[in-house]
C-alpha atoms as a PDB file:
ATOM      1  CA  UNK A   1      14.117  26.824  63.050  1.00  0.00           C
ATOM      2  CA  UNK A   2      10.902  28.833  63.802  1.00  0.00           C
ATOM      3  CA  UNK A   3      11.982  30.711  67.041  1.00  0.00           C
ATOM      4  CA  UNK A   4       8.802  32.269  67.137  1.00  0.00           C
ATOM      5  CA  UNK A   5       7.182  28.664  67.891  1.00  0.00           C
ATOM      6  CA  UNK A   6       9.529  28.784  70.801  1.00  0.00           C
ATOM      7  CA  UNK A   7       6.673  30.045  73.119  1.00  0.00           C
ATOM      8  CA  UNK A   8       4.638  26.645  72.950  1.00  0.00           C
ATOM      9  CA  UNK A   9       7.736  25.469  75.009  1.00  0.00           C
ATOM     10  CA  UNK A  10       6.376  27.468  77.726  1.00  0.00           C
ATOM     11  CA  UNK A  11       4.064  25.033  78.858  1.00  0.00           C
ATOM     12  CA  UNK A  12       7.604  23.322  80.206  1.00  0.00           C
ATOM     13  CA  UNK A  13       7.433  25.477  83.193  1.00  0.00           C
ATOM     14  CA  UNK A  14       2.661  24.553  83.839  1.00  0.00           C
ATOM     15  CA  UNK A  15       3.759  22.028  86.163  1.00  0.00           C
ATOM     16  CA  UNK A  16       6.379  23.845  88.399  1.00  0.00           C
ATOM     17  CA  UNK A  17       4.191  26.483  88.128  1.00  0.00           C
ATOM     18  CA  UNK A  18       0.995  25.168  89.595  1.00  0.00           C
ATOM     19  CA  UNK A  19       2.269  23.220  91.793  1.00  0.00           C
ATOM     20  CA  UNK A  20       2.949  25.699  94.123  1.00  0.00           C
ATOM     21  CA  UNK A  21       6.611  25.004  94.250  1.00  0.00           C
ATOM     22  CA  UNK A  22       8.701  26.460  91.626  1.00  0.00           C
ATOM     23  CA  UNK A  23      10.418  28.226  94.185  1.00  0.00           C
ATOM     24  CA  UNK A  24      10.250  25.593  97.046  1.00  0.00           C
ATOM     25  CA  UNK A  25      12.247  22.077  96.187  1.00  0.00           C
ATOM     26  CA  UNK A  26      12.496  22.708  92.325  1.00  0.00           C
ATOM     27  CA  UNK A  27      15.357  23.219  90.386  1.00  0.00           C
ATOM     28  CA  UNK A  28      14.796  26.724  88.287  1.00  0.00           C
ATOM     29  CA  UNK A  29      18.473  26.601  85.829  1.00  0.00           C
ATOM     30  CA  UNK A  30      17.586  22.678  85.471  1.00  0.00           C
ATOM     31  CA  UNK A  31      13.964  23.353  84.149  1.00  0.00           C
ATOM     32  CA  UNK A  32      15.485  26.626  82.259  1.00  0.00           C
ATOM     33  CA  UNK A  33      18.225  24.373  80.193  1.00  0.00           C
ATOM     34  CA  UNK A  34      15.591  22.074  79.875  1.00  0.00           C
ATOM     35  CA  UNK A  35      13.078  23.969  78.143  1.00  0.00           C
ATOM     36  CA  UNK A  36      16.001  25.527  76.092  1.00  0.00           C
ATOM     37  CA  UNK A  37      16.944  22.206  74.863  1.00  0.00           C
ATOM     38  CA  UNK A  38      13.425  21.513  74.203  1.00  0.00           C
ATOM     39  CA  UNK A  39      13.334  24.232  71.785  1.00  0.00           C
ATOM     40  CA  UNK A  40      16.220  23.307  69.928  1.00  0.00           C
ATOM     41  CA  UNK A  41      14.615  19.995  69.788  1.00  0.00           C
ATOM     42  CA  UNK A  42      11.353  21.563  68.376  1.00  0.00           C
ATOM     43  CA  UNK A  43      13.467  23.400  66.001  1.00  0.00           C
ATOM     44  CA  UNK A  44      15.059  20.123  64.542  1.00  0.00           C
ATOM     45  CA  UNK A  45      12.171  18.134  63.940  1.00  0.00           C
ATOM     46  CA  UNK A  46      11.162  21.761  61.823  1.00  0.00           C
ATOM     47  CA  UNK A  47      13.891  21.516  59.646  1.00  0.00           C
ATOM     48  CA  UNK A  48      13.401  17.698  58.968  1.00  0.00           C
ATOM     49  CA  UNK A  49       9.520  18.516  58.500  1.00  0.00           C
ATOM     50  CA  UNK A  50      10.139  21.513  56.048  1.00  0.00           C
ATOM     51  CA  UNK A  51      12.787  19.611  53.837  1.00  0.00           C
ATOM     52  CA  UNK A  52      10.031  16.868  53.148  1.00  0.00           C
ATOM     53  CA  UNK A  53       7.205  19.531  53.036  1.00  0.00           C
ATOM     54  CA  UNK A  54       9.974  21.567  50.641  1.00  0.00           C
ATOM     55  CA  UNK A  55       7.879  21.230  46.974  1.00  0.00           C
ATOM     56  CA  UNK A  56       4.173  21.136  49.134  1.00  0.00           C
ATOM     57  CA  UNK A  57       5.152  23.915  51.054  1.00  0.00           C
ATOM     58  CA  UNK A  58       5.967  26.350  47.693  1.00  0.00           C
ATOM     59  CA  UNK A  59       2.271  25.657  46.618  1.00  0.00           C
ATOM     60  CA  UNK A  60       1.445  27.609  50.062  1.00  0.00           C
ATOM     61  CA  UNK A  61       0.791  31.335  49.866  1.00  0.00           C
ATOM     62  CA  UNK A  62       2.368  31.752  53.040  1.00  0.00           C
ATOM     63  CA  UNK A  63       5.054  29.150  53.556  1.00  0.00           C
ATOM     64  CA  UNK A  64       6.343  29.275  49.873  1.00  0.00           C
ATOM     65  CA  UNK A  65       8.394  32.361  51.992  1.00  0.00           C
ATOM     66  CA  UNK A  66      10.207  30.069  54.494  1.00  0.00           C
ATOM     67  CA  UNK A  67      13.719  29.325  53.651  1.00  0.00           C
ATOM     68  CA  UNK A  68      14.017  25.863  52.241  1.00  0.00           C
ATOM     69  CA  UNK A  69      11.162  25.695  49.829  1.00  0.00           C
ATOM     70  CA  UNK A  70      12.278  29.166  48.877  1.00  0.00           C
ATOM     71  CA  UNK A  71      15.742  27.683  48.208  1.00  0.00           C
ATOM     72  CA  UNK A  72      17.404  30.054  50.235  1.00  0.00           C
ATOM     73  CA  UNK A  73      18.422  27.215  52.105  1.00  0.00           C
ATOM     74  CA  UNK A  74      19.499  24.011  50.759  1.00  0.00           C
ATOM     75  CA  UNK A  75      18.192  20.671  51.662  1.00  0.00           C
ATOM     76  CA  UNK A  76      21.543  19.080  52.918  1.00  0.00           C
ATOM     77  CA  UNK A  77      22.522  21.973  54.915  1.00  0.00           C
ATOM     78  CA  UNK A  78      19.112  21.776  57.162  1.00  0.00           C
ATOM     79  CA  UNK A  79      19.038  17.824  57.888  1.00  0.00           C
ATOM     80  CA  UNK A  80      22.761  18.393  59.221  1.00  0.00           C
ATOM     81  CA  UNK A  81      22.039  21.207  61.547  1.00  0.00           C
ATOM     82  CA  UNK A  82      19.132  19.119  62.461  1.00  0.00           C
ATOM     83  CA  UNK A  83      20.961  16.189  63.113  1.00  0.00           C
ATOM     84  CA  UNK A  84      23.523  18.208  65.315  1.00  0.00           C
ATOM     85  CA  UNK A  85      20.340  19.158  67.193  1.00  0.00           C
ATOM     86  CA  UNK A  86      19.627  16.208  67.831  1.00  0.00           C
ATOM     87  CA  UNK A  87      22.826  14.867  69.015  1.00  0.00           C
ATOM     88  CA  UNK A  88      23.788  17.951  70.859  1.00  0.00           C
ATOM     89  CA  UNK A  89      19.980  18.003  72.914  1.00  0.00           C
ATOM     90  CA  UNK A  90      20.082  14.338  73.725  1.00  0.00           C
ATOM     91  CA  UNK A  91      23.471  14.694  74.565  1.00  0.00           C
ATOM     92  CA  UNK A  92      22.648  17.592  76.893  1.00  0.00           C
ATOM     93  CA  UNK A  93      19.517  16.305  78.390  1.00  0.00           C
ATOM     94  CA  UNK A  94      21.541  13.272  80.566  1.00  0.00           C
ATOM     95  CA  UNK A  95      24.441  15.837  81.458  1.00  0.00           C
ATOM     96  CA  UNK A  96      22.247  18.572  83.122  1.00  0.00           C
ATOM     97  CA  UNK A  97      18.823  17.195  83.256  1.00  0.00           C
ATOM     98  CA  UNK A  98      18.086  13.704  83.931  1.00  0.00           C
ATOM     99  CA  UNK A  99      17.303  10.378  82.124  1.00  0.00           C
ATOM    100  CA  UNK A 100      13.474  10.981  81.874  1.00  0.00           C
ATOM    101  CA  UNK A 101      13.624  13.767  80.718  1.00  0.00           C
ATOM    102  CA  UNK A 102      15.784  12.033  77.822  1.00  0.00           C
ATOM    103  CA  UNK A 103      13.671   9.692  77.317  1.00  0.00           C
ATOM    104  CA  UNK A 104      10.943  12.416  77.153  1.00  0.00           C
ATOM    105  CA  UNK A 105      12.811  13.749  74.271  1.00  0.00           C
ATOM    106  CA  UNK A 106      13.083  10.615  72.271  1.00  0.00           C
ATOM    107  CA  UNK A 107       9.090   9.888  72.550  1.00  0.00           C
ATOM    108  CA  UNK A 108       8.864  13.444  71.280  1.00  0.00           C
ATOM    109  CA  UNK A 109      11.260  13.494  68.071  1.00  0.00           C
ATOM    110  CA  UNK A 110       9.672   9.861  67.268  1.00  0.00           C
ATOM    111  CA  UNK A 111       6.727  11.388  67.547  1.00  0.00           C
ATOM    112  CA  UNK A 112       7.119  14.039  65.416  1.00  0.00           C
ATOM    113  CA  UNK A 113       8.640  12.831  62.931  1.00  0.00           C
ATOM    114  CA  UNK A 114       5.780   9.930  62.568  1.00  0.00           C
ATOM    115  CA  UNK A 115       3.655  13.098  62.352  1.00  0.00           C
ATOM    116  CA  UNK A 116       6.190  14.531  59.480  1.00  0.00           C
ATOM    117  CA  UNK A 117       6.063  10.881  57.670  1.00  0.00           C
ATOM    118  CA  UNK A 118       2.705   9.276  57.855  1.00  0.00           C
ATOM    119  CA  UNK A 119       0.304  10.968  61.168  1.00  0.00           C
ATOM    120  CA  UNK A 120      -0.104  14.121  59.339  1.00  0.00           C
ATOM    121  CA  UNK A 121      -2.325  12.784  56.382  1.00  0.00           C
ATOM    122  CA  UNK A 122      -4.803  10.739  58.787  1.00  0.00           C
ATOM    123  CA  UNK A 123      -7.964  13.443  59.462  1.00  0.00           C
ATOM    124  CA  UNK A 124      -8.223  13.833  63.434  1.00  0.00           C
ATOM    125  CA  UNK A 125      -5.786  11.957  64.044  1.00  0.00           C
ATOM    126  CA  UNK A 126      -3.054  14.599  62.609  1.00  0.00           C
ATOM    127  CA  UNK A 127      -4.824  16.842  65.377  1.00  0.00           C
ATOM    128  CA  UNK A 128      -4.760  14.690  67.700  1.00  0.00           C
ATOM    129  CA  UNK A 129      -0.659  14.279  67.361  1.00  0.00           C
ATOM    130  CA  UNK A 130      -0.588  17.998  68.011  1.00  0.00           C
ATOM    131  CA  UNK A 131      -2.331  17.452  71.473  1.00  0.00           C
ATOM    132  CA  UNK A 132      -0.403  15.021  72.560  1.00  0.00           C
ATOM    133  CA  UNK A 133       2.676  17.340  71.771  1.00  0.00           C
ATOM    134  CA  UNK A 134       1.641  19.456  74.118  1.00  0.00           C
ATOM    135  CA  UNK A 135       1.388  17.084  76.501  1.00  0.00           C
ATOM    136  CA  UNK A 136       4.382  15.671  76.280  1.00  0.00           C
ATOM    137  CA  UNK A 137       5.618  19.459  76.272  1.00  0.00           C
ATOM    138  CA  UNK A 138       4.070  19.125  80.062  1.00  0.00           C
ATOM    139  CA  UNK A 139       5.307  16.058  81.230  1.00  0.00           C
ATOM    140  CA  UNK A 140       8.821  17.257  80.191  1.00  0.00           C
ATOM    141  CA  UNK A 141       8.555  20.001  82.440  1.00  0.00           C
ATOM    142  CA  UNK A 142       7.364  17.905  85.155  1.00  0.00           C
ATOM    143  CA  UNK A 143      10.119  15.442  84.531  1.00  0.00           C
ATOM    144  CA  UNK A 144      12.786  18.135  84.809  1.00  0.00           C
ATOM    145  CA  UNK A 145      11.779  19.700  87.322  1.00  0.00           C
ATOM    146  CA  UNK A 146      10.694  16.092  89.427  1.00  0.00           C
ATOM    147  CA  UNK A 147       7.310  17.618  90.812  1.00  0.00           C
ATOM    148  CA  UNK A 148       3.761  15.755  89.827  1.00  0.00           C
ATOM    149  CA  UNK A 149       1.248  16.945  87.681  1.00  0.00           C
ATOM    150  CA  UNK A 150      -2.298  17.479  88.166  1.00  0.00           C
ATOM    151  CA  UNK A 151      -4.603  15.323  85.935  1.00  0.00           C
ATOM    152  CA  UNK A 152      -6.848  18.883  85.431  1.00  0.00           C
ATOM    153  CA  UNK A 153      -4.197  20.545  84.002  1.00  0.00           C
ATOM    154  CA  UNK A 154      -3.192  17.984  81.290  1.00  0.00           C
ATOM    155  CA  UNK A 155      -6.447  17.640  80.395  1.00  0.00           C
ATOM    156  CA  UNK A 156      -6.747  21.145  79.897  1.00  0.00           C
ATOM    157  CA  UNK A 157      -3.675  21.119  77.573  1.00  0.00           C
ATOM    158  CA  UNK A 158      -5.697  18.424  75.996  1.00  0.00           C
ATOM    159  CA  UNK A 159      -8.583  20.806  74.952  1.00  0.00           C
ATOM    160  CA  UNK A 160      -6.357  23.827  74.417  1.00  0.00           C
ATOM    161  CA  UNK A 161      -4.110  21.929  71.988  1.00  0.00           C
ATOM    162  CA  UNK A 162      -7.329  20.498  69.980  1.00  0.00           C
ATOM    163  CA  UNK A 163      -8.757  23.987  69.721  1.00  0.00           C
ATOM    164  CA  UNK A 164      -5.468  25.252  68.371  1.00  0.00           C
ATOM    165  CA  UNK A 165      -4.947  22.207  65.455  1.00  0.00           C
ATOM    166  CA  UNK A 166      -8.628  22.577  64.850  1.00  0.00           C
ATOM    167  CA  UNK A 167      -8.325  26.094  64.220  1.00  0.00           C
ATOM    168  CA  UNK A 168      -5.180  25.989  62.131  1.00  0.00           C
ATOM    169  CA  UNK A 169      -7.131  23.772  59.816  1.00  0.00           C
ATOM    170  CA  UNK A 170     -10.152  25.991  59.429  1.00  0.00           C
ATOM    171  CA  UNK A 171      -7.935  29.523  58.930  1.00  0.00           C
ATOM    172  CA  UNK A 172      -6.095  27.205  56.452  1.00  0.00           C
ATOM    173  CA  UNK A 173      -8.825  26.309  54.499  1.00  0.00           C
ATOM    174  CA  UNK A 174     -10.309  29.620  54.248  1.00  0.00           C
ATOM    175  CA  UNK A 175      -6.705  30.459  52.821  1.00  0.00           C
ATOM    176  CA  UNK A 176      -5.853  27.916  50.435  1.00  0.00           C
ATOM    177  CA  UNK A 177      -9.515  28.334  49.602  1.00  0.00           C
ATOM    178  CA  UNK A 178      -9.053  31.687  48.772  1.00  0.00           C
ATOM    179  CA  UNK A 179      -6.253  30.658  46.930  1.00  0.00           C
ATOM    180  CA  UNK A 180      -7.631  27.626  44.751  1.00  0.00           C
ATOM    181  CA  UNK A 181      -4.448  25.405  44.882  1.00  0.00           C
ATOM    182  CA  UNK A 182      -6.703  22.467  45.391  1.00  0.00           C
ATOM    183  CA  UNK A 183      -5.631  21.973  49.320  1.00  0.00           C
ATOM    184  CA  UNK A 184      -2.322  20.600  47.894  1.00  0.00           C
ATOM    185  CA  UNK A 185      -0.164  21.223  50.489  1.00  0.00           C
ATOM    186  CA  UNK A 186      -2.262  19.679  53.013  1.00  0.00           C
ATOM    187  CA  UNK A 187      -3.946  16.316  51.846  1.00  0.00           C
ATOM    188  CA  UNK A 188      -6.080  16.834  54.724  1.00  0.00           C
ATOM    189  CA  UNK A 189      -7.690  19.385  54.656  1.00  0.00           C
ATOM    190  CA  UNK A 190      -9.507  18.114  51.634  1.00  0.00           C
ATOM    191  CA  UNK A 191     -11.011  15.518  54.157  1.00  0.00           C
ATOM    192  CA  UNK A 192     -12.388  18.328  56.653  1.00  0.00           C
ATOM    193  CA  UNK A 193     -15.554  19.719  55.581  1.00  0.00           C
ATOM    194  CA  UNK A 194     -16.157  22.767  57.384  1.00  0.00           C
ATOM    195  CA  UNK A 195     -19.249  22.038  59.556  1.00  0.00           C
ATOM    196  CA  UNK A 196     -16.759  19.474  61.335  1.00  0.00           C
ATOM    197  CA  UNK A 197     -14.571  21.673  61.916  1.00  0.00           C
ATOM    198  CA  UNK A 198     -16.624  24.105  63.201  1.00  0.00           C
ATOM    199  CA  UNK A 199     -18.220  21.290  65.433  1.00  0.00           C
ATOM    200  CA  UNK A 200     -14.558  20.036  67.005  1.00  0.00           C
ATOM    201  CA  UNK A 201     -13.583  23.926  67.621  1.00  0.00           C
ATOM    202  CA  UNK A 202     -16.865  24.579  69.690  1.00  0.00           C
ATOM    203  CA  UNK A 203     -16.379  21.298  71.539  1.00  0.00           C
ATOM    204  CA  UNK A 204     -12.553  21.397  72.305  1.00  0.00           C
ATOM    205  CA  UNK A 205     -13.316  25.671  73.436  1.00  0.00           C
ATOM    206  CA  UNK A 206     -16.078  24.288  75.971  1.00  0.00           C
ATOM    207  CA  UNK A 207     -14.168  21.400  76.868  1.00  0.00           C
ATOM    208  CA  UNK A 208     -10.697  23.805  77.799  1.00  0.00           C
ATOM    209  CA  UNK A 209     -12.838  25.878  79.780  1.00  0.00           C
ATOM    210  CA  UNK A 210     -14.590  23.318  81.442  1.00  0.00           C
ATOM    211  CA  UNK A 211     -11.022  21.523  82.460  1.00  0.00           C
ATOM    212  CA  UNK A 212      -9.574  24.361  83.495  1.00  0.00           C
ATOM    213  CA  UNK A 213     -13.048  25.768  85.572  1.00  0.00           C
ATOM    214  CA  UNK A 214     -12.817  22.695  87.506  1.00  0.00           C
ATOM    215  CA  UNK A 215      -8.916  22.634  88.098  1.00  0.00           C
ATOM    216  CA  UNK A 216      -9.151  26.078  89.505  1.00  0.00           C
ATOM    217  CA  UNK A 217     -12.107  24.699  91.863  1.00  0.00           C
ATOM    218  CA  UNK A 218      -9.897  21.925  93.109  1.00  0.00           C
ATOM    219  CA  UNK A 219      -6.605  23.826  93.216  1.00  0.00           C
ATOM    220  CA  UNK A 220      -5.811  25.047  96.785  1.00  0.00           C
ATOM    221  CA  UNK A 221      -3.677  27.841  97.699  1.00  0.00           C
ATOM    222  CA  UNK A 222      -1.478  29.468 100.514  1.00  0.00           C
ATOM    223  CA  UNK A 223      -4.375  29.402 103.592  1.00  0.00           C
ATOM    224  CA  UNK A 224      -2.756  32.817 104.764  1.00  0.00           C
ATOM    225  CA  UNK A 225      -3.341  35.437 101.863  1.00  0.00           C
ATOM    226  CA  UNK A 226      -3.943  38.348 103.694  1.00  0.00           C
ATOM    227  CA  UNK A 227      -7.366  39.020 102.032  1.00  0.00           C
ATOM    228  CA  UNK A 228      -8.686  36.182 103.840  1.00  0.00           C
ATOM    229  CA  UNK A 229      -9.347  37.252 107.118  1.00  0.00           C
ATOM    230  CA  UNK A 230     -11.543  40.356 105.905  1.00  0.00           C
ATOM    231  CA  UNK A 231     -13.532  37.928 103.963  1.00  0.00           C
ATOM    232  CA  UNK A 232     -16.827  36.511 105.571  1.00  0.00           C
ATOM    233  CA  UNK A 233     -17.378  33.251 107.177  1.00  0.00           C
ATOM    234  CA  UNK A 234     -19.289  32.132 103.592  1.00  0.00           C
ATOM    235  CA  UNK A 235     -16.066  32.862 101.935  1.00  0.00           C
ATOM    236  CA  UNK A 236     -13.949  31.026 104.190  1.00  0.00           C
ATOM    237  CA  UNK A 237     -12.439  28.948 102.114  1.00  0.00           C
ATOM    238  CA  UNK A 238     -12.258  30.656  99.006  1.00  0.00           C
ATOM    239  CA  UNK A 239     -11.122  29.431  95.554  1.00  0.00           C
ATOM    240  CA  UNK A 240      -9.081  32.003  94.421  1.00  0.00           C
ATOM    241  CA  UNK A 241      -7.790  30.657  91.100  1.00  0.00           C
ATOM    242  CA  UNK A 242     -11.521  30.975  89.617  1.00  0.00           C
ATOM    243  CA  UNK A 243     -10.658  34.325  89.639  1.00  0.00           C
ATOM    244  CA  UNK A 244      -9.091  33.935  86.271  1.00  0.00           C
ATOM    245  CA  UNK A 245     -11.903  31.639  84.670  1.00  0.00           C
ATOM    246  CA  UNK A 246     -13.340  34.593  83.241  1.00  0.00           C
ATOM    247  CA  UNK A 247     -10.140  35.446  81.518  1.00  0.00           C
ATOM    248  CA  UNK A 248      -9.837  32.061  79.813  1.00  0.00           C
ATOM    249  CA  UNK A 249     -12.979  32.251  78.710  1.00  0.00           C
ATOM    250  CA  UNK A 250     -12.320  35.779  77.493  1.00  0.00           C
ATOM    251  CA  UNK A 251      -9.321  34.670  75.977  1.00  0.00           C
ATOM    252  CA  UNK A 252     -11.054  31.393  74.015  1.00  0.00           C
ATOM    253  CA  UNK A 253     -13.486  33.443  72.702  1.00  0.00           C
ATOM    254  CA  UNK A 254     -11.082  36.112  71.535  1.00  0.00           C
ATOM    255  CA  UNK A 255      -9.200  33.022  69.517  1.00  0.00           C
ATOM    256  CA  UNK A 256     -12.422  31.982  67.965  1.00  0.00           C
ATOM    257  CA  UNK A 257     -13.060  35.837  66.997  1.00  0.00           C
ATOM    258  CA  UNK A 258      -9.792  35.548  65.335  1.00  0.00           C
ATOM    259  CA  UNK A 259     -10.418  32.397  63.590  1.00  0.00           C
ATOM    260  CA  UNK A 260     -14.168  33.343  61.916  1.00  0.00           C
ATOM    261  CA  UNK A 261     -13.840  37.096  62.047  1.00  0.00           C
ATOM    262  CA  UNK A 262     -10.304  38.127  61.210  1.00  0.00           C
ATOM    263  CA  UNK A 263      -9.675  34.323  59.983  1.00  0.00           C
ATOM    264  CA  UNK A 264      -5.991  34.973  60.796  1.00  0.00           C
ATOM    265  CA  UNK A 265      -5.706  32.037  63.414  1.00  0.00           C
ATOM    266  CA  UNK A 266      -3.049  29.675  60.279  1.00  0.00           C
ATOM    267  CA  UNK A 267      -0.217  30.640  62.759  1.00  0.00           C
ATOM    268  CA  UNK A 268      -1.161  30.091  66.589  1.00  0.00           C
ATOM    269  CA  UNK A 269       1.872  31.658  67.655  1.00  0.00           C
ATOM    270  CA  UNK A 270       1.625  35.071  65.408  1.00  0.00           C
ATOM    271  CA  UNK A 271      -1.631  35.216  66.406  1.00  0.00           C
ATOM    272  CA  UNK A 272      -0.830  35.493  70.491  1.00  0.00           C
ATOM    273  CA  UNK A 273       1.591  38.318  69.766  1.00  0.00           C
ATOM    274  CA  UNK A 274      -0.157  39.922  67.157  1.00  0.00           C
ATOM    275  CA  UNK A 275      -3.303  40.011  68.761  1.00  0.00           C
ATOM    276  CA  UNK A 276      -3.302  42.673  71.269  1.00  0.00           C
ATOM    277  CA  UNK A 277      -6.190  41.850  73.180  1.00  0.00           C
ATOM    278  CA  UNK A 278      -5.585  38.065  73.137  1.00  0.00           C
ATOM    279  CA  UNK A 279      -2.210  38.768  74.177  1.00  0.00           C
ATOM    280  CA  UNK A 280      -3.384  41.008  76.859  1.00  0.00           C
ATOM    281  CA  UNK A 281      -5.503  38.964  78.295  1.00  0.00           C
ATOM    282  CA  UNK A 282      -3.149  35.997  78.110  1.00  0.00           C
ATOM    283  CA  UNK A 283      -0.395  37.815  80.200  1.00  0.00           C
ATOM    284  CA  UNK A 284      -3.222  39.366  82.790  1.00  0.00           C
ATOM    285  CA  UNK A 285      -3.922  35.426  83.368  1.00  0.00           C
ATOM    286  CA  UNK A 286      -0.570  34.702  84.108  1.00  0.00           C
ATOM    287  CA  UNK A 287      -0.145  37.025  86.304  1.00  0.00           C
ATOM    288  CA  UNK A 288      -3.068  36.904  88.198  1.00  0.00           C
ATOM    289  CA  UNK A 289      -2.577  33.167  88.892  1.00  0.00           C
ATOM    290  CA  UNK A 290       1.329  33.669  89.591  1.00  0.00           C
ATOM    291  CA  UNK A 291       0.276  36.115  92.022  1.00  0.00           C
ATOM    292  CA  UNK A 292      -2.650  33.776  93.806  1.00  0.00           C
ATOM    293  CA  UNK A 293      -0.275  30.743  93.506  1.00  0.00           C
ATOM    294  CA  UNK A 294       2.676  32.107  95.296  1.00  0.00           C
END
């Protein structure tokens, strides 16, 4: 079920967030069950992907460990707690969310498993399915929580999520390379030559920080922070949410550190909490623009 994937999930809470209202008109235990059920949803479209992947996946120096192609965990077993996911989230998204946030959830499980099925062995395209998971990870925040979304920050999420696929696919070809299994477990990655991967992770890394630059520069926030009135009349209006460009940018190049130096970057989600000073940096961000935002 992959718990530690759990944190992508977080991006439920961007639009309550920065919107400036997650305490103000937004419903915190509706937005908190929904990004619980979200998770459990995540974790049943794993299960279905890893019982197809099962034979692929024991090729793979790393996932060979996971429990079904282990066969620790049988086949039959996994599709039925999956399918009691299912059930139980949908279930649970009309009773205590609200009906587009269901329907939220059914674009994403379609959606993932057309990426289990057939998206996954289309180059770009199978990276492109990962963005748009993310986005739909945003939406369904929004949805549950019934605020709007700014157009800077999805496309931010855009560029983020690209830089993350991009890089999954270059630390796992230096792996499986390493490895000589003949990119079996990814028919892919046979299709990526390196220098395009190298080209999409520089351009998705400039694009995030360029999204994200100019959402911070058309972001307002409160009028009354008290550091405002010792600033000078040139400063009068400042932008105070570029005060954390420098740790995005900080924190992009970190992950590109990690994917050419260390070229440990197969696991997004390892990497964020393994990586001390990505994982630094990523929590001083947060709460530096928690703190400007509210």
């Amino acid at each position: 079920m992959r718990p530690r994937q759990w944190t992508k999930n977080a991006s439920l809470f961007a639009a309550a967030i920065f919107s400036g209202a997650l305490f103000d008109g937004v419903d915190i235990y509706r937005l908190a069950i929904a990004a619980v059920l979200f998770s459990l949803l995540s974790s049943a479209t794993y299960l279905i992907n890893d019982v197809k992947d099962a034979e692929r996946d024991a090729l793979h120096p790393i996932k060979k460990n996971r429990p079904i192609p282990s066969g620790r965990l049988s086949k039959g077993f996994a599709l039925s707690v999956a399918l009691a996911l299912v059930v139980f989230v949908l279930l649970m998204s009309v009773v205590f969310v609200n009906i587009p946030f269901f329907a939220i959830c059914i674009i994403y499980l379609l959606l993932q498993i057309s990426y289990s099925i057939y998206l996954r062995n289309i180059i770009i395209v199978d990276a492109l399915t990962v963005a748009v998971g993310f986005i739909v990870r945003v939406f369904a925040g929004g949805f549950a929580a019934d605020v709007s979304i700014s157009s800077w920050i999805i496309l931010s999420t855009i560029g983020l999520s690209l830089l993350l696929a991009f890089g999954k696919r270059r630390s796992e070809r230096t792996i499986l390379g390493s490895q000589d299994i003949a990119f079996k477990t990814r028919a892919t990655l046979k299709s990526y030559p390196d220098s395009l991967l190298d080209s999409m992770i520089s351009m998705s890394a400039s694009y995030t920080m360029i999204a994200y630059s100019i959402f911070c520069f058309q972001t307002g926030v409160r009028s009354d922070i008290f550091l405002n009135r010792y600033l000078p009349t040139t400063l009068s209006s400042p932008k105070w949410l570029m005060i954390t460009i420098p740790l995005v940018i900080y924190g992009v190049a970190r992950y590109l550190y990690v994917i050419y130096e260390k070229r440990d970057a197969e696991s997004p989600e390892r990497v964020l909490m393994s990586d001390i000073p990505l994982l630094v940096s990523v929590l001083m961000w947060g709460i530096l623009a928690f703190a400007i935002i509210y």
